[in-house]
C-alpha atoms as a PDB file:
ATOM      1  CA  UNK A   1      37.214   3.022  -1.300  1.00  0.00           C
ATOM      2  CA  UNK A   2      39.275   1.406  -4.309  1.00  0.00           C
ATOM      3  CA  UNK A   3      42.367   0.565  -1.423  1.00  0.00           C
ATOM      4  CA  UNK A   4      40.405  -2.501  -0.534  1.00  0.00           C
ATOM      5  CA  UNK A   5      39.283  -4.145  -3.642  1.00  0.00           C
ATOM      6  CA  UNK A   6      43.463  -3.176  -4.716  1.00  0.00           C
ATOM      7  CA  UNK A   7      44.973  -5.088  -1.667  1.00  0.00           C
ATOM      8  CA  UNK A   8      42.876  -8.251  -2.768  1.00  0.00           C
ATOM      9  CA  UNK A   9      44.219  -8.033  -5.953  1.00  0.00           C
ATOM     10  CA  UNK A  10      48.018  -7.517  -4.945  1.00  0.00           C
ATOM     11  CA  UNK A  11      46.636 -10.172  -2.318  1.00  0.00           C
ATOM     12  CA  UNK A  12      45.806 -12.905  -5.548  1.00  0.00           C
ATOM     13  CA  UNK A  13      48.394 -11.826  -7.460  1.00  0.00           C
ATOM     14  CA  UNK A  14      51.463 -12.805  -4.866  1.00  0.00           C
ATOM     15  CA  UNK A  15      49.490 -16.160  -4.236  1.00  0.00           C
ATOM     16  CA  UNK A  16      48.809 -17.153  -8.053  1.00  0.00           C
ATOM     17  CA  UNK A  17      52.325 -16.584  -8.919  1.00  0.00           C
ATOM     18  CA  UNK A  18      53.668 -18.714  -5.866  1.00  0.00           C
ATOM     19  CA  UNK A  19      50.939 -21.170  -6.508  1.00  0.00           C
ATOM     20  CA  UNK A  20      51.946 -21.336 -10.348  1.00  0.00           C
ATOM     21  CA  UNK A  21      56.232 -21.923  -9.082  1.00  0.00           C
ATOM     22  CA  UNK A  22      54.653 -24.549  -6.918  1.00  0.00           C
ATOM     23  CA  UNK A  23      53.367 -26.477 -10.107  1.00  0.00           C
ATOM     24  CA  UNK A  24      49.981 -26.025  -8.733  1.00  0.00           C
ATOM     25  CA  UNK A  25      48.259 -24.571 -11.905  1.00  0.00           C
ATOM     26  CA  UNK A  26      44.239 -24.935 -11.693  1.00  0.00           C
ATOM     27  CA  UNK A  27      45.201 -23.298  -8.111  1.00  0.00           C
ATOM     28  CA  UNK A  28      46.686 -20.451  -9.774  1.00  0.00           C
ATOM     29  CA  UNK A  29      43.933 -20.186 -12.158  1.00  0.00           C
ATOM     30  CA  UNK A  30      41.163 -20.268  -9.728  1.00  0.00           C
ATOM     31  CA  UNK A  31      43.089 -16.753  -8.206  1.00  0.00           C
ATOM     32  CA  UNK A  32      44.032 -15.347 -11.513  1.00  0.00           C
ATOM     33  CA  UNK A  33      40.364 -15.630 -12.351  1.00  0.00           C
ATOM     34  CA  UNK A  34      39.510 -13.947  -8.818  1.00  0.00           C
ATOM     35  CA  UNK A  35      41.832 -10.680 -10.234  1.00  0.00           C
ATOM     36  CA  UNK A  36      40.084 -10.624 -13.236  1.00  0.00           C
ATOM     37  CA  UNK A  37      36.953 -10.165 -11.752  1.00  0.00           C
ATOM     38  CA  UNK A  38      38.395  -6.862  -9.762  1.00  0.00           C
ATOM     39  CA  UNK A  39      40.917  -5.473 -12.744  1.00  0.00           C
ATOM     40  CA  UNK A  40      42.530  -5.862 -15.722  1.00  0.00           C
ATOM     41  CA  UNK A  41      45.237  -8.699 -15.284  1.00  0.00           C
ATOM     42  CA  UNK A  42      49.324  -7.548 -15.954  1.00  0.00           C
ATOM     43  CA  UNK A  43      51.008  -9.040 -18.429  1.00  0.00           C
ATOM     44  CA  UNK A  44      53.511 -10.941 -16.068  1.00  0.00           C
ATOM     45  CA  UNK A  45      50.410 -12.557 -14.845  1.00  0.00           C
ATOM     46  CA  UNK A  46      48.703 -13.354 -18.391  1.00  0.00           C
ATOM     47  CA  UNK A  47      51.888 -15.527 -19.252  1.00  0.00           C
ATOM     48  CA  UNK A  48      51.267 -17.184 -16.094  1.00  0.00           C
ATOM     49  CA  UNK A  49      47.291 -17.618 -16.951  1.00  0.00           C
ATOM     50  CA  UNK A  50      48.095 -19.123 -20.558  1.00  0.00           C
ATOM     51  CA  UNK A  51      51.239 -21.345 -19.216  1.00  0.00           C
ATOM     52  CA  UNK A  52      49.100 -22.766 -16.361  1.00  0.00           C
ATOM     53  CA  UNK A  53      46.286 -23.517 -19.295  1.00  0.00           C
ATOM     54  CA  UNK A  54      49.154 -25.168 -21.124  1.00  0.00           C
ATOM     55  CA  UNK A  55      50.635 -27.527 -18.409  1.00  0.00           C
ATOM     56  CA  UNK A  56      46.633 -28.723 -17.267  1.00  0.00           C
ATOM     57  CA  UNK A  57      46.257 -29.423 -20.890  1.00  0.00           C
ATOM     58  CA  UNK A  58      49.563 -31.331 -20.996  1.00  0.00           C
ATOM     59  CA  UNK A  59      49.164 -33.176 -17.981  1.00  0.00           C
ATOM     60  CA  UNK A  60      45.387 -34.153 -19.519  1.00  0.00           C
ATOM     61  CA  UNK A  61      47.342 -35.540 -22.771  1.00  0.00           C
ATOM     62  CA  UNK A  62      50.425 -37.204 -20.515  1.00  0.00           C
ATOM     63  CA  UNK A  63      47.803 -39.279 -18.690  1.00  0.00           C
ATOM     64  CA  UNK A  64      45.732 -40.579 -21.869  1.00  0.00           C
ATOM     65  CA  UNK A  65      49.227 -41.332 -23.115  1.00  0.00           C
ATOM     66  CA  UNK A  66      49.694 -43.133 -20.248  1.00  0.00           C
ATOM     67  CA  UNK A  67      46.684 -45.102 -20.111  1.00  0.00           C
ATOM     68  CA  UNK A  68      46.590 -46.398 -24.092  1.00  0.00           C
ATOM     69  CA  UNK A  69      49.986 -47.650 -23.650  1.00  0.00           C
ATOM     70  CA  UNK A  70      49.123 -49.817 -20.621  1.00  0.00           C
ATOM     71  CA  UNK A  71      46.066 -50.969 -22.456  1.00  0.00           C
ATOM     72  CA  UNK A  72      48.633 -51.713 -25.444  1.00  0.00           C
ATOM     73  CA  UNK A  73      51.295 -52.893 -23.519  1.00  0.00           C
ATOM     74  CA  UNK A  74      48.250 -55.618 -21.906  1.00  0.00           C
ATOM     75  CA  UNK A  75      47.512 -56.639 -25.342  1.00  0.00           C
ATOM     76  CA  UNK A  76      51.230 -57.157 -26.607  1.00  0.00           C
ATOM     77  CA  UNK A  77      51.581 -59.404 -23.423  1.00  0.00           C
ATOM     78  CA  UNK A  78      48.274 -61.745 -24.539  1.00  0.00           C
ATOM     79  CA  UNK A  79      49.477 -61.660 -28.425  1.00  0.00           C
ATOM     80  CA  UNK A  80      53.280 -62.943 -27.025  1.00  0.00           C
ATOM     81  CA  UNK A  81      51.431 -64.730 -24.696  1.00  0.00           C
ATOM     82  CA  UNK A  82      49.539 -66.401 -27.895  1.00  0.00           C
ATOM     83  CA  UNK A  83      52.487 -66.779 -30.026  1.00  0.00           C
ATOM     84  CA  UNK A  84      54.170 -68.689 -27.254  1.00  0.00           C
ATOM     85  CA  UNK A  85      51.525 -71.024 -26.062  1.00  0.00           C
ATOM     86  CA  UNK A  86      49.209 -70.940 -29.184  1.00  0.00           C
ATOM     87  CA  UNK A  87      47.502 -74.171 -27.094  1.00  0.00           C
ATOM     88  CA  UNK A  88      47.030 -72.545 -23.874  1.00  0.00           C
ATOM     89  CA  UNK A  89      45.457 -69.564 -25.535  1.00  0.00           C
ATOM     90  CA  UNK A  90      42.775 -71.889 -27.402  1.00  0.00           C
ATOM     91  CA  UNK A  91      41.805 -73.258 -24.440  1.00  0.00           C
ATOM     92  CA  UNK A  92      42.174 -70.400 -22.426  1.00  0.00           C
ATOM     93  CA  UNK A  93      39.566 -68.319 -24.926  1.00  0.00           C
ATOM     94  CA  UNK A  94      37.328 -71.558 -25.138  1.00  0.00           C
ATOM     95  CA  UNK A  95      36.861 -71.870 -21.657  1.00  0.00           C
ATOM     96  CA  UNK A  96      35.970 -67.923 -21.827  1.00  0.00           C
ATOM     97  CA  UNK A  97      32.931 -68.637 -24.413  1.00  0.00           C
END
């Protein structure tokens, strides 16, 4: 009776580390989670558990990177914008108020 419970978890473990050298990480997780639930996790796939933890987090950090320097990269373009048509910006922020 412990054959079936042991192919699903030789099943998970093939697909977590394929899904993991596919860059698909909360994939890999989700399966790696699944194994944990029948047995004790190897080693081999621990490392893949912590890395895949690591590159969500990164990506998470990469794309609030991302989005504060397009909001600063907007407001460099109005304070040029300002210092090259200090008139245009008067009027332009007048006709806002």
């Amino acid at each position: 009776s412990t054959q079936p419970p042991n192919n699903l978890f030789n099943y998970y473990k093939q697909r977590a580390e394929i899904l993991f050298y596919l860059n698909k990480y909360e994939d890999a997780l989700s399966d790696i989670y699944a194994m944990e639930k029948i047995n004790e996790i190897p080693s081999s796939i621990k490392l893949i558990k912590w890395e895949s933890l690591i590159q969500i987090q990164c990506a998470k950090v990469r794309q609030e990177i991302k989005q504060s320097l397009v909001i600063q990269d907007d407001l460099s373009h109005i304070e040029l914008l300002a210092r090259i048509h200090p008139n245009n910006m008067k009027k332009i922020f007048n006709g806002m108020s």
